[in-house]
PDB file of N, CA and C in Angstrom:
ATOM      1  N   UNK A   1     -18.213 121.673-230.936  1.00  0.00           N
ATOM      2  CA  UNK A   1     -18.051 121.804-229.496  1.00  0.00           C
ATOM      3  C   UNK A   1     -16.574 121.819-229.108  1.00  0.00           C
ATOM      4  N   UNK A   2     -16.199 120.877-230.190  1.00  0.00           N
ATOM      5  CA  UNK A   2     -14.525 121.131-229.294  1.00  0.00           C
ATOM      6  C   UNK A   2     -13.793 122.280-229.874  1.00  0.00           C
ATOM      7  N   UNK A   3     -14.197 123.200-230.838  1.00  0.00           N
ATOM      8  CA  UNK A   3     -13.484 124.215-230.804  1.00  0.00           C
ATOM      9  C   UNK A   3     -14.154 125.151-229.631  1.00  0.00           C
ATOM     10  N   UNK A   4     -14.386 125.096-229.124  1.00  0.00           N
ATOM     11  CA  UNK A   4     -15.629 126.271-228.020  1.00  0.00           C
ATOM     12  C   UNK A   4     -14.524 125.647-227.053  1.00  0.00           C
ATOM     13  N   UNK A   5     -14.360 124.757-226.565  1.00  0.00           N
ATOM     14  CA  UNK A   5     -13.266 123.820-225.568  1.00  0.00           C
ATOM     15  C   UNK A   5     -12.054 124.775-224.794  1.00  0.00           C
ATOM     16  N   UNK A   6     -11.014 125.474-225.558  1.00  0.00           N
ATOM     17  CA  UNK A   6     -10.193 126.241-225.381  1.00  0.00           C
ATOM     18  C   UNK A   6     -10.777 127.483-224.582  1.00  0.00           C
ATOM     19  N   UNK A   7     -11.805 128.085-225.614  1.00  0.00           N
ATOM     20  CA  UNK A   7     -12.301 129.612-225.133  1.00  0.00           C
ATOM     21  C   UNK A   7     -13.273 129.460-223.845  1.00  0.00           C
ATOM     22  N   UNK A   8     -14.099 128.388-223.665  1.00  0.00           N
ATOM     23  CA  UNK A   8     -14.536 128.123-222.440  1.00  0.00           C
ATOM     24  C   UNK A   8     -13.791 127.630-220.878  1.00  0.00           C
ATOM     25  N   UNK A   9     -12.337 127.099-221.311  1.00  0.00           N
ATOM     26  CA  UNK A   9     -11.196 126.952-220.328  1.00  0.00           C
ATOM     27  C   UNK A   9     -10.990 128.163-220.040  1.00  0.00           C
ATOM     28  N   UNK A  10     -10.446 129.460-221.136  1.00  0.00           N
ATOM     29  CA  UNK A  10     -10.267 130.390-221.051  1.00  0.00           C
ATOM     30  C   UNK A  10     -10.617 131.575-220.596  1.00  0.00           C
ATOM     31  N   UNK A  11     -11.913 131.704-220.530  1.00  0.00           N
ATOM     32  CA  UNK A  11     -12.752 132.608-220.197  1.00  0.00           C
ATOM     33  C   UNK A  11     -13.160 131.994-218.540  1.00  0.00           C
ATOM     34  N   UNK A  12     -12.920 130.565-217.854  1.00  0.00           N
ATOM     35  CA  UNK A  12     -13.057 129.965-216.648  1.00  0.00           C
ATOM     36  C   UNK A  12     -11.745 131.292-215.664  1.00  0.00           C
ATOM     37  N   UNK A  13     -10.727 130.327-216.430  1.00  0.00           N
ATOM     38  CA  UNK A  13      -9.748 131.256-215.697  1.00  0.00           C
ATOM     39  C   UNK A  13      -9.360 132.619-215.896  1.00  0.00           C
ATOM     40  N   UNK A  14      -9.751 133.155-216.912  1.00  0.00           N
ATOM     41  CA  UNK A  14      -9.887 134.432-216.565  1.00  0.00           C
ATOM     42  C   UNK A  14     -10.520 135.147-215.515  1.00  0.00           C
ATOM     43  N   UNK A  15     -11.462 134.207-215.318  1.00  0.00           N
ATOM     44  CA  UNK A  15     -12.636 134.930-214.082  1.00  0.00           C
ATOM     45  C   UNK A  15     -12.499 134.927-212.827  1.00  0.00           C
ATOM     46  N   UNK A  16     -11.020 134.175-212.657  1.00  0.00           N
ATOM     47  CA  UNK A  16     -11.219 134.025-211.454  1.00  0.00           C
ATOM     48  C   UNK A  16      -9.789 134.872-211.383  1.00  0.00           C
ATOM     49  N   UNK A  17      -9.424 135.796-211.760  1.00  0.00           N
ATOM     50  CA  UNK A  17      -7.849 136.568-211.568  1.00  0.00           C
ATOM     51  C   UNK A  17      -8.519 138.208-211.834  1.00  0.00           C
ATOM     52  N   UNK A  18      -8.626 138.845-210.850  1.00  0.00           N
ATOM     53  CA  UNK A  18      -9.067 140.525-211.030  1.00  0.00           C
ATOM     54  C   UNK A  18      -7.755 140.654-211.897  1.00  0.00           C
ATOM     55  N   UNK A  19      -8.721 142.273-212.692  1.00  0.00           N
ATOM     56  CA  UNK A  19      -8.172 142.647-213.926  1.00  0.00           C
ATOM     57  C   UNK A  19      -7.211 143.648-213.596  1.00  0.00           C
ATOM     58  N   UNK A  20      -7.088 143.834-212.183  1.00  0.00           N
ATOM     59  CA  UNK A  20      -5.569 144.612-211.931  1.00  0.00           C
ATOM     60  C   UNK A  20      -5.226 144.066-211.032  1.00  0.00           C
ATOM     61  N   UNK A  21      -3.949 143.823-210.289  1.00  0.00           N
ATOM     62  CA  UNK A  21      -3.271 143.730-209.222  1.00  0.00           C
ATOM     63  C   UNK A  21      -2.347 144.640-208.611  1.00  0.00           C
ATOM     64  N   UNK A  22      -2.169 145.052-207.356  1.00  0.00           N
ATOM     65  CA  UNK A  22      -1.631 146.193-206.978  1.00  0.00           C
ATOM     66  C   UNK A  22      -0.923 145.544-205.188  1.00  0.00           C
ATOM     67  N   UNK A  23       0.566 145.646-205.640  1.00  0.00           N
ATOM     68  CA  UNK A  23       0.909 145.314-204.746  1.00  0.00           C
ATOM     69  C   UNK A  23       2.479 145.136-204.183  1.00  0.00           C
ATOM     70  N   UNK A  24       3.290 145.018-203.442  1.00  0.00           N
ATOM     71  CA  UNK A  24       4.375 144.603-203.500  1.00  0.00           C
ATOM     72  C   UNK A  24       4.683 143.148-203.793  1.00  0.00           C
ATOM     73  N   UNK A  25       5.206 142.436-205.314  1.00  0.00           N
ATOM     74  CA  UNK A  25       5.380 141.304-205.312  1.00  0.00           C
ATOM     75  C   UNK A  25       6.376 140.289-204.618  1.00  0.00           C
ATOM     76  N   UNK A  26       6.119 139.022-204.452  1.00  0.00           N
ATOM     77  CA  UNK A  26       7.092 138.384-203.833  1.00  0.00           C
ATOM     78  C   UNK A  26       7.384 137.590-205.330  1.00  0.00           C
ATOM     79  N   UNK A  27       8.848 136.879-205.288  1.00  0.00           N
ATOM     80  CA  UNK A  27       9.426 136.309-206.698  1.00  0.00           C
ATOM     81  C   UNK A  27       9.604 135.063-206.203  1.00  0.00           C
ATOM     82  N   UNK A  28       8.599 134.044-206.952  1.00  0.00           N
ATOM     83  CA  UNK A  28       8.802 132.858-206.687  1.00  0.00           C
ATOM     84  C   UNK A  28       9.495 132.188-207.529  1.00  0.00           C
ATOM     85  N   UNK A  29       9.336 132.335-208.646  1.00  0.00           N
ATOM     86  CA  UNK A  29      11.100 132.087-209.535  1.00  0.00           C
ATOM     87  C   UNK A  29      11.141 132.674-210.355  1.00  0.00           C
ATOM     88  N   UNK A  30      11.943 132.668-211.622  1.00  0.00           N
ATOM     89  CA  UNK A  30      12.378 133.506-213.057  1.00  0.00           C
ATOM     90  C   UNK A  30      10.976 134.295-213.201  1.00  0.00           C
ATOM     91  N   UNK A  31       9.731 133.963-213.481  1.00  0.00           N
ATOM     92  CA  UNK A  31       9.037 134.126-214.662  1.00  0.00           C
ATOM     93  C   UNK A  31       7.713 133.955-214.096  1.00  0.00           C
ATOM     94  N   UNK A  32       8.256 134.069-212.211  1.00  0.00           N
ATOM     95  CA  UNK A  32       6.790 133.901-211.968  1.00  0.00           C
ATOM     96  C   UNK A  32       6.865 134.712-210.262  1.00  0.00           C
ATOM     97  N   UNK A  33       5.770 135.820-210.339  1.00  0.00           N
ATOM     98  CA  UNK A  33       5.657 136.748-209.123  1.00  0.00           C
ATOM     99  C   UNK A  33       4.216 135.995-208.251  1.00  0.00           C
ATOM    100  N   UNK A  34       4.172 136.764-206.640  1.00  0.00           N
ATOM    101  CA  UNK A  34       2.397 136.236-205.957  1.00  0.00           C
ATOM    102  C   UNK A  34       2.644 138.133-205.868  1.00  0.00           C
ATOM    103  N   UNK A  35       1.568 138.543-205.777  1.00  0.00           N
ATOM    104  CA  UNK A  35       0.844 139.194-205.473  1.00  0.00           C
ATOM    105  C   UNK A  35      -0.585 139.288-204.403  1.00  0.00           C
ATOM    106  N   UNK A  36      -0.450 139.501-203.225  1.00  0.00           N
ATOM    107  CA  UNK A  36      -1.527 139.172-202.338  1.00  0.00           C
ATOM    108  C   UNK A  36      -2.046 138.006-202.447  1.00  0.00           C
ATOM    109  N   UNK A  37      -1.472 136.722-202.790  1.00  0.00           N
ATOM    110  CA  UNK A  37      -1.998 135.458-203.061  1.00  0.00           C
ATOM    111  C   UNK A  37      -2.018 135.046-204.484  1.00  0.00           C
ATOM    112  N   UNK A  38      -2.035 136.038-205.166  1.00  0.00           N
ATOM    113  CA  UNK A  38      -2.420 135.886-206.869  1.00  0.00           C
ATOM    114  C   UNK A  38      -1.309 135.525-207.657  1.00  0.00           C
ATOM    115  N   UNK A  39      -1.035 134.662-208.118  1.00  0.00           N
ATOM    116  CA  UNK A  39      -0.216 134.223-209.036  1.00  0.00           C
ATOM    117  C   UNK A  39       0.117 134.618-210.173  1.00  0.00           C
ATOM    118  N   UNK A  40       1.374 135.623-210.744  1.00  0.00           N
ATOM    119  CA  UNK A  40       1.277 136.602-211.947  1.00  0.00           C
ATOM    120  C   UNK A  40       2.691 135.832-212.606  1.00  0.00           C
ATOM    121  N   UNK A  41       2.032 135.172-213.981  1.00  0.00           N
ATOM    122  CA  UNK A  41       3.264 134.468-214.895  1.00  0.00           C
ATOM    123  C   UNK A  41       3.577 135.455-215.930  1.00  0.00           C
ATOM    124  N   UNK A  42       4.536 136.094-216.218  1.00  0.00           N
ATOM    125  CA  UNK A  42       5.252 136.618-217.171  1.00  0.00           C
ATOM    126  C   UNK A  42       5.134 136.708-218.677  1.00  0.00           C
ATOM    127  N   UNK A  43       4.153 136.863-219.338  1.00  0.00           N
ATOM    128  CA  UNK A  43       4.276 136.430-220.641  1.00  0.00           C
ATOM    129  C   UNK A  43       5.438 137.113-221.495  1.00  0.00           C
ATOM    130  N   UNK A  44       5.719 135.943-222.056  1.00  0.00           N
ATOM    131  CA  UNK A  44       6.900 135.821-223.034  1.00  0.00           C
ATOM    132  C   UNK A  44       8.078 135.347-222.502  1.00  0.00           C
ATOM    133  N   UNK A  45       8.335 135.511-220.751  1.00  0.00           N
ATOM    134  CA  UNK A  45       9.321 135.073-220.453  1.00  0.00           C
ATOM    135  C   UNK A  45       9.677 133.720-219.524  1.00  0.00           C
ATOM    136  N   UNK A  46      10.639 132.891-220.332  1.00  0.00           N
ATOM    137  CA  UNK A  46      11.129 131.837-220.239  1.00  0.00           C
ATOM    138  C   UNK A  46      12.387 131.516-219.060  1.00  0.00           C
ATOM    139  N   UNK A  47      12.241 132.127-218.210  1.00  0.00           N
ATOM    140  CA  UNK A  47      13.169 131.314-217.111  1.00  0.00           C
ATOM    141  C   UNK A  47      12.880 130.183-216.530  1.00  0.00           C
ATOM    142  N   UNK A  48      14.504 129.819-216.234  1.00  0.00           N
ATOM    143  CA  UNK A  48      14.849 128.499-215.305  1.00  0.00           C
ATOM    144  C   UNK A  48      13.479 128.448-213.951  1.00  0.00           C
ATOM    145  N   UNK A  49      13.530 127.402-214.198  1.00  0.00           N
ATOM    146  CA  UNK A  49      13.043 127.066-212.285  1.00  0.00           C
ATOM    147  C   UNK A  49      14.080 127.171-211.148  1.00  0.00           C
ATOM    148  N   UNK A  50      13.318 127.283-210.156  1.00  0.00           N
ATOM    149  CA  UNK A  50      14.439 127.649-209.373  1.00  0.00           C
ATOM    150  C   UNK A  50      15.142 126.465-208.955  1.00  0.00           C
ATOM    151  N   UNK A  51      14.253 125.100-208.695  1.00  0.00           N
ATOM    152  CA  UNK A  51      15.872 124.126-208.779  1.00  0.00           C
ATOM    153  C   UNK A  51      15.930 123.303-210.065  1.00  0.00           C
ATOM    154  N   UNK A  52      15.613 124.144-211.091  1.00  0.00           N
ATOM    155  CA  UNK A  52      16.470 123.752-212.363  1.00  0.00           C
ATOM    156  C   UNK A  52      17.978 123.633-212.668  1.00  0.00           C
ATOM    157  N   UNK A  53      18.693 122.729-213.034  1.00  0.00           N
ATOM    158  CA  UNK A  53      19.851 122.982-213.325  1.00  0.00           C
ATOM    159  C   UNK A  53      20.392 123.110-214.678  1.00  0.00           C
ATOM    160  N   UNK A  54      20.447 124.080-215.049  1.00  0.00           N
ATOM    161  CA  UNK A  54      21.650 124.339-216.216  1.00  0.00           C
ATOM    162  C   UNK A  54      22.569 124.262-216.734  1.00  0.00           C
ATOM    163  N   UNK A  55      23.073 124.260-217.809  1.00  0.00           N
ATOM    164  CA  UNK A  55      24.425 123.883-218.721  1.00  0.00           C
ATOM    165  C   UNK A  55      24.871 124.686-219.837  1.00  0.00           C
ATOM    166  N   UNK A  56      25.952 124.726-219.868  1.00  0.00           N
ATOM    167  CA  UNK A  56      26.527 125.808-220.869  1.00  0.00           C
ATOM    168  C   UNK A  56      28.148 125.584-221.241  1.00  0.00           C
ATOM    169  N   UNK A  57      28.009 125.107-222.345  1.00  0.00           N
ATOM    170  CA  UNK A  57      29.583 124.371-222.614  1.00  0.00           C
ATOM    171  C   UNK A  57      30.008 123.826-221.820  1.00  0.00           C
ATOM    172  N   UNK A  58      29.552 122.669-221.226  1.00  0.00           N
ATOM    173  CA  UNK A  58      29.929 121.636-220.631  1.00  0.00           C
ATOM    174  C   UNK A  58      29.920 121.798-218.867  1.00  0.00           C
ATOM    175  N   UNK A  59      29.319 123.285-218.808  1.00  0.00           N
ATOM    176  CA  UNK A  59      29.700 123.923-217.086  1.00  0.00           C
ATOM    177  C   UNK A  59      28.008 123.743-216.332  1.00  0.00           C
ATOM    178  N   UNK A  60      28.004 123.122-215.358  1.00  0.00           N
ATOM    179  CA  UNK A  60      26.645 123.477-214.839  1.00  0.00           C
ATOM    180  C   UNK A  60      26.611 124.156-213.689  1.00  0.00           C
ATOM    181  N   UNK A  61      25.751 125.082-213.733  1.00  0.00           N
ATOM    182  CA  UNK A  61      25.573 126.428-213.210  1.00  0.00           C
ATOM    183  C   UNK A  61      23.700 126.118-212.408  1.00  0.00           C
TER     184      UNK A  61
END
């Protein structure tokens, strides 16, 4: 049962996100767009939050 665990989370939320979206997005931070309400995360990409703060040789940006 608990391997079924994952694919039954999985297949939950899949169902509830139509299989296209069509729209002008708004950018709520790095790595993450709404679409008419719908929430579209980026796969593969890893950006900051937007009040994340950063560092880079000693400089924060």
């Amino acid at each position: 049962m608990r391997a079924l665990m994952p694919l039954l989370l999985l297949s939950t939320a899949a169902a509830q996100v139509p299989a296209t979206v069509t729209g002008i997005p708004t950018v709520t931070d790095g790595d993450t767009l709404q679409i008419w309400g719908v929430k579209v995360r980026l796969f593969g990409i890893d950006a900051p939050e937007s009040s994340q703060t950063c560092t880079r040789a000693g400089k924060t940006y």
